[in-house]
N, C-alpha and C. Protein backbone atom coordinates (compact mmCIF):
# COMPACT_ATOMS: atom_id res chain seq x y z
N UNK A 1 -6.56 -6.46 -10.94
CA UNK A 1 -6.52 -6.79 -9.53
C UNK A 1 -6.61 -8.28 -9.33
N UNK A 2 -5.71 -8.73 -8.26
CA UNK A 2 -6.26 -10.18 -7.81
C UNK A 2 -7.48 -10.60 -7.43
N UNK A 3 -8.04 -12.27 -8.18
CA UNK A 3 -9.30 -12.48 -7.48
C UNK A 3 -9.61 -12.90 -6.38
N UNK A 4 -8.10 -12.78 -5.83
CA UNK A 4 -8.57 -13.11 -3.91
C UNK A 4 -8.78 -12.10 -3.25
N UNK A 5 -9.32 -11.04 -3.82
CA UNK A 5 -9.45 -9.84 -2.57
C UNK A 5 -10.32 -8.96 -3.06
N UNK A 6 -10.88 -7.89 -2.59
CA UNK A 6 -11.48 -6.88 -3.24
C UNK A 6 -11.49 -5.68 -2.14
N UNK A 7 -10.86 -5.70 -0.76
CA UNK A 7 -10.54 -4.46 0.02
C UNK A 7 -8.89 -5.22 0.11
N UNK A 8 -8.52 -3.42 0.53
CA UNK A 8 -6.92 -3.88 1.14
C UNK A 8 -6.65 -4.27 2.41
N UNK A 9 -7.92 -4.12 4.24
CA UNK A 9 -7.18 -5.08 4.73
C UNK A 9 -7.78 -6.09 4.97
N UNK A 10 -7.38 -7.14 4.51
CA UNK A 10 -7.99 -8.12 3.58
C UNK A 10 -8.08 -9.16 5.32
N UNK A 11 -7.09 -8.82 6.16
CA UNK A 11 -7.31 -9.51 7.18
C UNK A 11 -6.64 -8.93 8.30
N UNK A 12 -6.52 -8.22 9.66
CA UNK A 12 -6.58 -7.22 10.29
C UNK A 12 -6.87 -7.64 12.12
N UNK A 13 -6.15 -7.24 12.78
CA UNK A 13 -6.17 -7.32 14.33
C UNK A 13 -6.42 -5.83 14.37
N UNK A 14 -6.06 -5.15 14.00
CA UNK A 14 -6.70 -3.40 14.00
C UNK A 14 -7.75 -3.04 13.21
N UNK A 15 -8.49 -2.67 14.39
CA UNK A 15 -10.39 -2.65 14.10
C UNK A 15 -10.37 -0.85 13.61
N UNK A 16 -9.56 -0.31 13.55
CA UNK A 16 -9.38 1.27 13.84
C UNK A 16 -8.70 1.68 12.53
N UNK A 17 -9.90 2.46 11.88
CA UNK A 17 -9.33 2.71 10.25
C UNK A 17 -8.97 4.54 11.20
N UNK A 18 -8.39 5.16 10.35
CA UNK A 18 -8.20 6.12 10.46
C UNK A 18 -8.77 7.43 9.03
N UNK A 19 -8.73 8.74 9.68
CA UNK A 19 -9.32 9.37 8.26
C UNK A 19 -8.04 11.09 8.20
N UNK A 20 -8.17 11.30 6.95
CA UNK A 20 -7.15 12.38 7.30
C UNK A 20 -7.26 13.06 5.77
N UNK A 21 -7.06 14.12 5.15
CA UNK A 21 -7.10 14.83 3.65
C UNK A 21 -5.78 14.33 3.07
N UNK A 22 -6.14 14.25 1.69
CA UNK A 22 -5.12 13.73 1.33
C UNK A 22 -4.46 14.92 0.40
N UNK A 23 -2.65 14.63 0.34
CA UNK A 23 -2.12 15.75 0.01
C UNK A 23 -1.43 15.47 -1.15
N UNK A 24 -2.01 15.40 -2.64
CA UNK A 24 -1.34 14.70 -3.72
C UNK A 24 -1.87 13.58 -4.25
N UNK A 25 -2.12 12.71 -5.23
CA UNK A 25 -3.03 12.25 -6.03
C UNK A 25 -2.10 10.90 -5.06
N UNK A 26 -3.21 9.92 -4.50
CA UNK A 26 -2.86 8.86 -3.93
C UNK A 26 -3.98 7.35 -3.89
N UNK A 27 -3.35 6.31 -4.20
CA UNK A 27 -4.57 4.97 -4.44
C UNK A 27 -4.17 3.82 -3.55
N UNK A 28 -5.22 3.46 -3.35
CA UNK A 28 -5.40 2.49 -1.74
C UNK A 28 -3.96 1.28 -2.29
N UNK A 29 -3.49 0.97 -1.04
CA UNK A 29 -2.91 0.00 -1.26
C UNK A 29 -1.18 0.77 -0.64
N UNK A 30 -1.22 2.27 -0.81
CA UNK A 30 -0.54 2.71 -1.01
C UNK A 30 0.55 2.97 0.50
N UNK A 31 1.50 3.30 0.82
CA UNK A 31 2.64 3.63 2.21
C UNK A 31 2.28 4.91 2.36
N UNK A 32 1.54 5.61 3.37
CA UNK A 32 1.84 6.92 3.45
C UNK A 32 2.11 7.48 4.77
N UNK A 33 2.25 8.67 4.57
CA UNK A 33 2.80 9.41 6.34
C UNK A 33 2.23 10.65 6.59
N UNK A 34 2.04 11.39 7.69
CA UNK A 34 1.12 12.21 8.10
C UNK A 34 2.24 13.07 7.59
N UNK A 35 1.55 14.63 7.41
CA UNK A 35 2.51 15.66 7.32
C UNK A 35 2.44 16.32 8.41
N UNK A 36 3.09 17.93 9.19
CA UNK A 36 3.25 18.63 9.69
C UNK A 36 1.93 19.81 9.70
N UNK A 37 0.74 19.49 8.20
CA UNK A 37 -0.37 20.36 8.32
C UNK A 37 -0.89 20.72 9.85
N UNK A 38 -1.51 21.33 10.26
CA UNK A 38 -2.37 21.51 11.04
C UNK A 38 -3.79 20.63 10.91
N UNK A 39 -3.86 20.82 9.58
CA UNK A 39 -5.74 19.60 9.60
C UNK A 39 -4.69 18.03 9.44
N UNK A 40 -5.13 17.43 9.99
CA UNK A 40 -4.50 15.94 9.63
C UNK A 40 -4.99 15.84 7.96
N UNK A 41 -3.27 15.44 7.74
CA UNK A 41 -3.40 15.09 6.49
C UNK A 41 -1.95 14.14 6.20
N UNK A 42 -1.81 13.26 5.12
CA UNK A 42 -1.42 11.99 4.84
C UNK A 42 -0.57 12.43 3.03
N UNK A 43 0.31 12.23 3.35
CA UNK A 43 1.35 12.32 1.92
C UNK A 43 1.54 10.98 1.38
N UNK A 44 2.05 10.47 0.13
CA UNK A 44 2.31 8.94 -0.17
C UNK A 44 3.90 9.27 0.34
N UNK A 45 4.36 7.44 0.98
CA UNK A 45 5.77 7.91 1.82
C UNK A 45 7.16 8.50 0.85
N UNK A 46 7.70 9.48 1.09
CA UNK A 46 8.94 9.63 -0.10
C UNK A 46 9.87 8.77 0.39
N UNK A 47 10.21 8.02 1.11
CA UNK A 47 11.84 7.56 1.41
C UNK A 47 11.67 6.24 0.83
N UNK A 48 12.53 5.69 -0.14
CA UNK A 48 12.58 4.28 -0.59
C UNK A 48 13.75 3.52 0.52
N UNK A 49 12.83 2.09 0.26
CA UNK A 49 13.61 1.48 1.37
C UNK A 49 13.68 1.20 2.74
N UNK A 50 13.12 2.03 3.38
CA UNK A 50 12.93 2.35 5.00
C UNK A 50 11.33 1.57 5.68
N UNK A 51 11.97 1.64 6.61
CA UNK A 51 10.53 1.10 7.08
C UNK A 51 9.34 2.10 7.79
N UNK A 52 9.05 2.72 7.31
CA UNK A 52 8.32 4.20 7.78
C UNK A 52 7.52 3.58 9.26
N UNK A 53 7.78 4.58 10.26
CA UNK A 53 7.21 4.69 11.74
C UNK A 53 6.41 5.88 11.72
N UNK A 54 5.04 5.72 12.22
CA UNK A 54 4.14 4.67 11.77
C UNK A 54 4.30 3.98 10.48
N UNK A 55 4.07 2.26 10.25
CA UNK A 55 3.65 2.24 8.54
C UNK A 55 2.02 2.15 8.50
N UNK A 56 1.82 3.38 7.56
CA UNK A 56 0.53 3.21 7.25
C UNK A 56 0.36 3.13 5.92
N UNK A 57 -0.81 2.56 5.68
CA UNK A 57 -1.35 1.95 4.44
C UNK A 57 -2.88 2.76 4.12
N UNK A 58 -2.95 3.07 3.00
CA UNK A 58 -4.54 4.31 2.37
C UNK A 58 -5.15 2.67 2.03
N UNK A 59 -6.25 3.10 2.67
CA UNK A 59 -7.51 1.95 2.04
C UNK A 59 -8.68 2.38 1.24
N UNK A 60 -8.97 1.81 0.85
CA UNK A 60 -9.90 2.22 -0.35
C UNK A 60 -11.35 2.74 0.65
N UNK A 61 -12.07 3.82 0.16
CA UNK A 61 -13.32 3.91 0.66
C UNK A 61 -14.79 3.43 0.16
N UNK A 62 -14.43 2.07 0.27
CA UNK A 62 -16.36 1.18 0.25
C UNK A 62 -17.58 1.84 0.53
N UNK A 63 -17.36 2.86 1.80
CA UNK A 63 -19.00 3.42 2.12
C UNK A 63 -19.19 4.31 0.83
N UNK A 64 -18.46 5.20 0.00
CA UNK A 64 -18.65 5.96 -0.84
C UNK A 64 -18.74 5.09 -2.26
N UNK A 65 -18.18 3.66 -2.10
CA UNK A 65 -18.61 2.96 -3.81
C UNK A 65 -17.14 2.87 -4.70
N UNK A 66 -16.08 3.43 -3.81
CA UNK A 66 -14.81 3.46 -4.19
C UNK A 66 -14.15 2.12 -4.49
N UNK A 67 -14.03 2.18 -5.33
CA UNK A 67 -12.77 0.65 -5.85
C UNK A 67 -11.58 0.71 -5.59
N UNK A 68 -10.40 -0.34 -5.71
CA UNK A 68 -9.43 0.06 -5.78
C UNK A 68 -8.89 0.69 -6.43
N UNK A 69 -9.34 0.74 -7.69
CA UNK A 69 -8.44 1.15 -8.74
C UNK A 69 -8.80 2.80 -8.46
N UNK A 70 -9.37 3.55 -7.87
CA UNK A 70 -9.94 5.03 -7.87
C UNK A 70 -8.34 5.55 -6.94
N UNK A 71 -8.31 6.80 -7.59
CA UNK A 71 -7.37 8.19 -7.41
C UNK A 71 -7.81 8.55 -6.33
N UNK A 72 -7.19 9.34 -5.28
CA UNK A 72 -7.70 9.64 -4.36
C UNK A 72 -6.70 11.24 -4.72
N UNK A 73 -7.84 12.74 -4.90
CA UNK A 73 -6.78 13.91 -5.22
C UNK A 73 -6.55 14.64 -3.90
N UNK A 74 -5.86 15.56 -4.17
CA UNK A 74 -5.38 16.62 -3.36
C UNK A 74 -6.87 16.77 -2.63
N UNK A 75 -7.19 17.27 -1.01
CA UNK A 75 -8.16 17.56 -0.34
C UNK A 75 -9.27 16.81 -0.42
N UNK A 76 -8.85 15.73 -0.65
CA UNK A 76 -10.13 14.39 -0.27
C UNK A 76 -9.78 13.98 0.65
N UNK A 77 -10.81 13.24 1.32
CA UNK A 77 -10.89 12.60 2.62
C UNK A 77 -10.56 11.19 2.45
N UNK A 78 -9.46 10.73 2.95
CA UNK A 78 -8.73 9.28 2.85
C UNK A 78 -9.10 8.70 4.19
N UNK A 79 -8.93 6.85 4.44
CA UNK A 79 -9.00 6.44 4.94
C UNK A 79 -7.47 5.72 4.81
N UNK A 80 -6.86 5.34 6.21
CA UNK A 80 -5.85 4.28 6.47
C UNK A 80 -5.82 3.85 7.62
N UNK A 81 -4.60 2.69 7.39
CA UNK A 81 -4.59 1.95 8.77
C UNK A 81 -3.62 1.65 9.11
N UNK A 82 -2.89 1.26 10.23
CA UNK A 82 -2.00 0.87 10.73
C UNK A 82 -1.60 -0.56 11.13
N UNK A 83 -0.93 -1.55 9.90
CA UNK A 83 -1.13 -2.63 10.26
C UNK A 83 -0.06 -3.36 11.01
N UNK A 84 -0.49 -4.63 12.10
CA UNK A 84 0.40 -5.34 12.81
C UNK A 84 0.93 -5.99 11.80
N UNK A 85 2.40 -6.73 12.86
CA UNK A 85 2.63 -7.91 12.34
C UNK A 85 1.53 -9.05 12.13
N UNK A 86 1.55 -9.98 10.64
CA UNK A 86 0.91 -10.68 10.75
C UNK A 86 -0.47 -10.67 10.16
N UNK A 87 -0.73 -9.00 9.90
CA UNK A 87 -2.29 -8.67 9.39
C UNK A 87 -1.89 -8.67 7.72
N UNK A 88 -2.80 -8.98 6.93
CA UNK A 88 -2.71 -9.39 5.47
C UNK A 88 -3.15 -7.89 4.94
N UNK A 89 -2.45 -7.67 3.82
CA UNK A 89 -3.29 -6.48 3.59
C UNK A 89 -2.90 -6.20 1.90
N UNK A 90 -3.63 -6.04 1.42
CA UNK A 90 -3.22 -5.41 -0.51
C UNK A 90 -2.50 -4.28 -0.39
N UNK A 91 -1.38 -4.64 -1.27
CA UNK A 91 -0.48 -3.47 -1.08
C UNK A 91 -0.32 -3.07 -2.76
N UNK A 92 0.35 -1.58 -3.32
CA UNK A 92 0.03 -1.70 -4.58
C UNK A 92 1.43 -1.60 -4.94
N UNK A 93 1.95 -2.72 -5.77
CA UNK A 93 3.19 -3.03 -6.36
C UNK A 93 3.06 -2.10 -7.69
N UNK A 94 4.69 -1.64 -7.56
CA UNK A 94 5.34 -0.79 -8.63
C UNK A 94 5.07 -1.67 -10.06
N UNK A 95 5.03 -0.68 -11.10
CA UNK A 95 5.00 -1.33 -12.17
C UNK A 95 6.43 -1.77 -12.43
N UNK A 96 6.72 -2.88 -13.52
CA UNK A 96 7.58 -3.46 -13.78
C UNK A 96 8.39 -4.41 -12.78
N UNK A 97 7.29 -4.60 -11.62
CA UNK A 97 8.07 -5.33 -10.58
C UNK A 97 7.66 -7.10 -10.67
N UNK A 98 8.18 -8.24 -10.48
CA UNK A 98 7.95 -9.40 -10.62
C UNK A 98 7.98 -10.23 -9.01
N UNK A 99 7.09 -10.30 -9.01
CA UNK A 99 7.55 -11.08 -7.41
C UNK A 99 6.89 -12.61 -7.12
N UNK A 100 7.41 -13.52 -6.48
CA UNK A 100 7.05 -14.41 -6.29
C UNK A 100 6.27 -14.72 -5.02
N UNK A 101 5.57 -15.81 -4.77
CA UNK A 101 5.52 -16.20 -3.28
C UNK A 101 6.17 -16.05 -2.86
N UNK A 102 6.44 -15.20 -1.18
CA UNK A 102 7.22 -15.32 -0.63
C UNK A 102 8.07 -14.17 -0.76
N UNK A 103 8.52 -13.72 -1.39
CA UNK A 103 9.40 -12.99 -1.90
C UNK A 103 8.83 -11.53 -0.46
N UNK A 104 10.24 -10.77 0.13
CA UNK A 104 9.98 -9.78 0.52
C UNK A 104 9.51 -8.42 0.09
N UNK A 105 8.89 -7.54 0.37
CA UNK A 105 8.34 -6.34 0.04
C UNK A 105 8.67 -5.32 0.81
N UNK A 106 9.24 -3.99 -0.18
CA UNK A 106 10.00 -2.80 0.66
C UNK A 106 9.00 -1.49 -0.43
N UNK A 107 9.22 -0.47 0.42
CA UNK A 107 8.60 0.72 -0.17
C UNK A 107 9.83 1.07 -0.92
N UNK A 108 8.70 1.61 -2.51
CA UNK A 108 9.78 2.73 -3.64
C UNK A 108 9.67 3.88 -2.90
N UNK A 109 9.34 4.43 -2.80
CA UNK A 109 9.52 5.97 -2.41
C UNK A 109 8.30 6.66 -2.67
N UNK A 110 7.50 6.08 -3.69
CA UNK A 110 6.56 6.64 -4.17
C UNK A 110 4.89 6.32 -3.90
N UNK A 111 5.00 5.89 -2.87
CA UNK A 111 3.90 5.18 -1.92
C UNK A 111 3.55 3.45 -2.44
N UNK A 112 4.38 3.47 -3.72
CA UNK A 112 4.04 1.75 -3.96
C UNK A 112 5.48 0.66 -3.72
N UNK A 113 5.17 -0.42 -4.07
CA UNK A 113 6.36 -1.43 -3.09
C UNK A 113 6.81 -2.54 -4.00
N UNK A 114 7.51 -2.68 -3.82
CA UNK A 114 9.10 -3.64 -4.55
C UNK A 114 9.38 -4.59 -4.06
N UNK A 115 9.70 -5.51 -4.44
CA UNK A 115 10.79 -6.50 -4.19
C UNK A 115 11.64 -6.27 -3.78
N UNK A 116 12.38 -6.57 -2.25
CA UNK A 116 13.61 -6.48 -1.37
C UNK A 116 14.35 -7.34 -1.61
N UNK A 117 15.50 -7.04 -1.90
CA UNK A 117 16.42 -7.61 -2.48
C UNK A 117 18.04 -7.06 -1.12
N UNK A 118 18.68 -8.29 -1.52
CA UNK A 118 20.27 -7.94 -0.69
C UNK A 118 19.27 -7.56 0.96
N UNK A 119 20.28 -6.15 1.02
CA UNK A 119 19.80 -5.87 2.53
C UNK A 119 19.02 -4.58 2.61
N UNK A 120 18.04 -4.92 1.96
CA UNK A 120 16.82 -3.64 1.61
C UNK A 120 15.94 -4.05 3.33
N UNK A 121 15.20 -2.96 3.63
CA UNK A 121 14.59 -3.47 4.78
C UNK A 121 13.03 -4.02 4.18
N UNK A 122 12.87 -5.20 5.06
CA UNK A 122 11.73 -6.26 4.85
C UNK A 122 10.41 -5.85 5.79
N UNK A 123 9.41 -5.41 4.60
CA UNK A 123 8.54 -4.73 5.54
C UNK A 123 7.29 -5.78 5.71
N UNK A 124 6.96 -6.39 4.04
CA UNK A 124 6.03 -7.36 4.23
C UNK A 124 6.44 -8.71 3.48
N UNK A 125 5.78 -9.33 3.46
CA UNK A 125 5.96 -11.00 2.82
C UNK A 125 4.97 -11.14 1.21
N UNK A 126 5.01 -11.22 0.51
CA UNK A 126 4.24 -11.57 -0.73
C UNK A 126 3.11 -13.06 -0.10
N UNK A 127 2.26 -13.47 -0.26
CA UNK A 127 1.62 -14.11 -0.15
C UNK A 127 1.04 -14.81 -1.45
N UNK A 128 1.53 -14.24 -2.84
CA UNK A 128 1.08 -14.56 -4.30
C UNK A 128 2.21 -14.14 -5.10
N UNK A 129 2.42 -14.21 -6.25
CA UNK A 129 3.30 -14.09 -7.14
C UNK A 129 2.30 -13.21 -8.11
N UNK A 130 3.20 -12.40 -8.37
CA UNK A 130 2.68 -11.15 -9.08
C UNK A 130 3.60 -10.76 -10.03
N UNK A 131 3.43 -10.37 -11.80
CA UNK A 131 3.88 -10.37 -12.55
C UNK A 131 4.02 -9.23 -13.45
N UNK A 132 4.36 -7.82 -13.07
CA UNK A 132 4.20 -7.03 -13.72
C UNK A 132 5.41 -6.38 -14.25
N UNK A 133 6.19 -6.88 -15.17
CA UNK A 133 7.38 -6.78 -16.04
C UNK A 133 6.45 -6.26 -17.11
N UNK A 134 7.87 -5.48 -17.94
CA UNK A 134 6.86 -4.88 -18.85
C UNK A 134 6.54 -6.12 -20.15
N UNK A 135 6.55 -7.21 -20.30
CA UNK A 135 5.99 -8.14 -20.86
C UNK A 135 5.28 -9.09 -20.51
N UNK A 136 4.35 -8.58 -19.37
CA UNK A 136 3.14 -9.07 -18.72
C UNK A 136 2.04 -7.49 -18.11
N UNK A 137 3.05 -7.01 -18.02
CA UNK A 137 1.70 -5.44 -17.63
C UNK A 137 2.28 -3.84 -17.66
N UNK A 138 1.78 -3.57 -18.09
CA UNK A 138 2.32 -1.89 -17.95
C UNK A 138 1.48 -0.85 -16.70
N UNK A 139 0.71 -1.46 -15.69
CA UNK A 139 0.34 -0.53 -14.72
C UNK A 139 0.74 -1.21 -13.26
N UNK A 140 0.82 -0.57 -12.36
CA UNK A 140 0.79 -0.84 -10.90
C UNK A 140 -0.44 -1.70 -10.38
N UNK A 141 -0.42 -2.85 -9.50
CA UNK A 141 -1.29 -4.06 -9.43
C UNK A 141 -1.28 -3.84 -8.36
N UNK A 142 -2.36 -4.45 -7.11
CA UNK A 142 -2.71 -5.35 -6.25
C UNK A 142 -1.75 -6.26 -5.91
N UNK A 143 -0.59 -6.41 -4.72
CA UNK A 143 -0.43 -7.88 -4.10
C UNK A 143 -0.77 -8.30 -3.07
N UNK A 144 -1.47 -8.98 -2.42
CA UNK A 144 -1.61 -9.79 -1.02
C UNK A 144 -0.51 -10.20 -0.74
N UNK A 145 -0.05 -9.16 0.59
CA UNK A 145 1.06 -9.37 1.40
C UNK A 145 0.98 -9.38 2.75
N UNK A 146 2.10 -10.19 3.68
CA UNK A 146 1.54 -10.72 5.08
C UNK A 146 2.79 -9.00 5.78
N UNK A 147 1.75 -8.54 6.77
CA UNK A 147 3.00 -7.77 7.50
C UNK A 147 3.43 -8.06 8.08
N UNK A 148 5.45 -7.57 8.28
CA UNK A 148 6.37 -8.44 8.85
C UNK A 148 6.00 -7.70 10.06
């Protein structure tokens, strides 16, 4: 993880976390979307590319001692949020992805986020350069990214 952060929203105009079960093994940082359940509950997003309405983001749970790096399984109680333009927040980049300052950020499909490239839609801004090719890391990281 980066040493500039240790929650994901790292900086925030929305005071209003949200809570909901989670449906499938999911870790903070992550894009997800409500399902059709009856109990509120939160899937990681499937569509790569898109800009999911709502975008919400799973945050890690601190009152329980939770890190980032912790699994969140099937029928646990998740926390997320809904961030503005402008609010900073740790997002968790795909493995094998390389990004620079600056560089735009789009959802894989799989609740973690990529480098936008051509005319991918631009959801957040990189704020750090992050290096996880497979000859610098083999797992999914932490980036501090600004939302567009």
């Amino acid at each position: 993880m980066s040493a500039t952060k240790n929650t994901i929203a790292v900086w925030t105009n929305n005071p209003h976390r949200k809570e909901a079960l989670a449906s499938g093994a999911m870790y903070p940082g992550m894009c997800v979307q409500r399902t059709s359940a009856t109990v509120d509950t939160v899937i990681v997003q499937a569509t790569a590319e898109v800009a999911p309405t709502p975008l919400l983001i799973l945050e890690e749970d601190e009152l329980q001692g939770k890190e980032l790096t912790e699994v969140y399984a099937t029928g646990k109680r998740v926390f997320f949020r809904t961030p503005y333009p402008g609010d900073y927040f740790g997002l968790l980049l795909a493995d094998g992805q390389n990004v620079a300052k600056a560089d735009f950020l789009t959802p894989v499909g799989d609740g973690t986020w990529k480098k936008a490239t051509g005319s991918m839609i631009k959801v957040a801004q990189a704020l750090e350069a992050k290096d996880l090719s497979a000859s610098s890391n083999t797992a999914n990281d932490i980036v501090l990214a600004e939302i567009c």
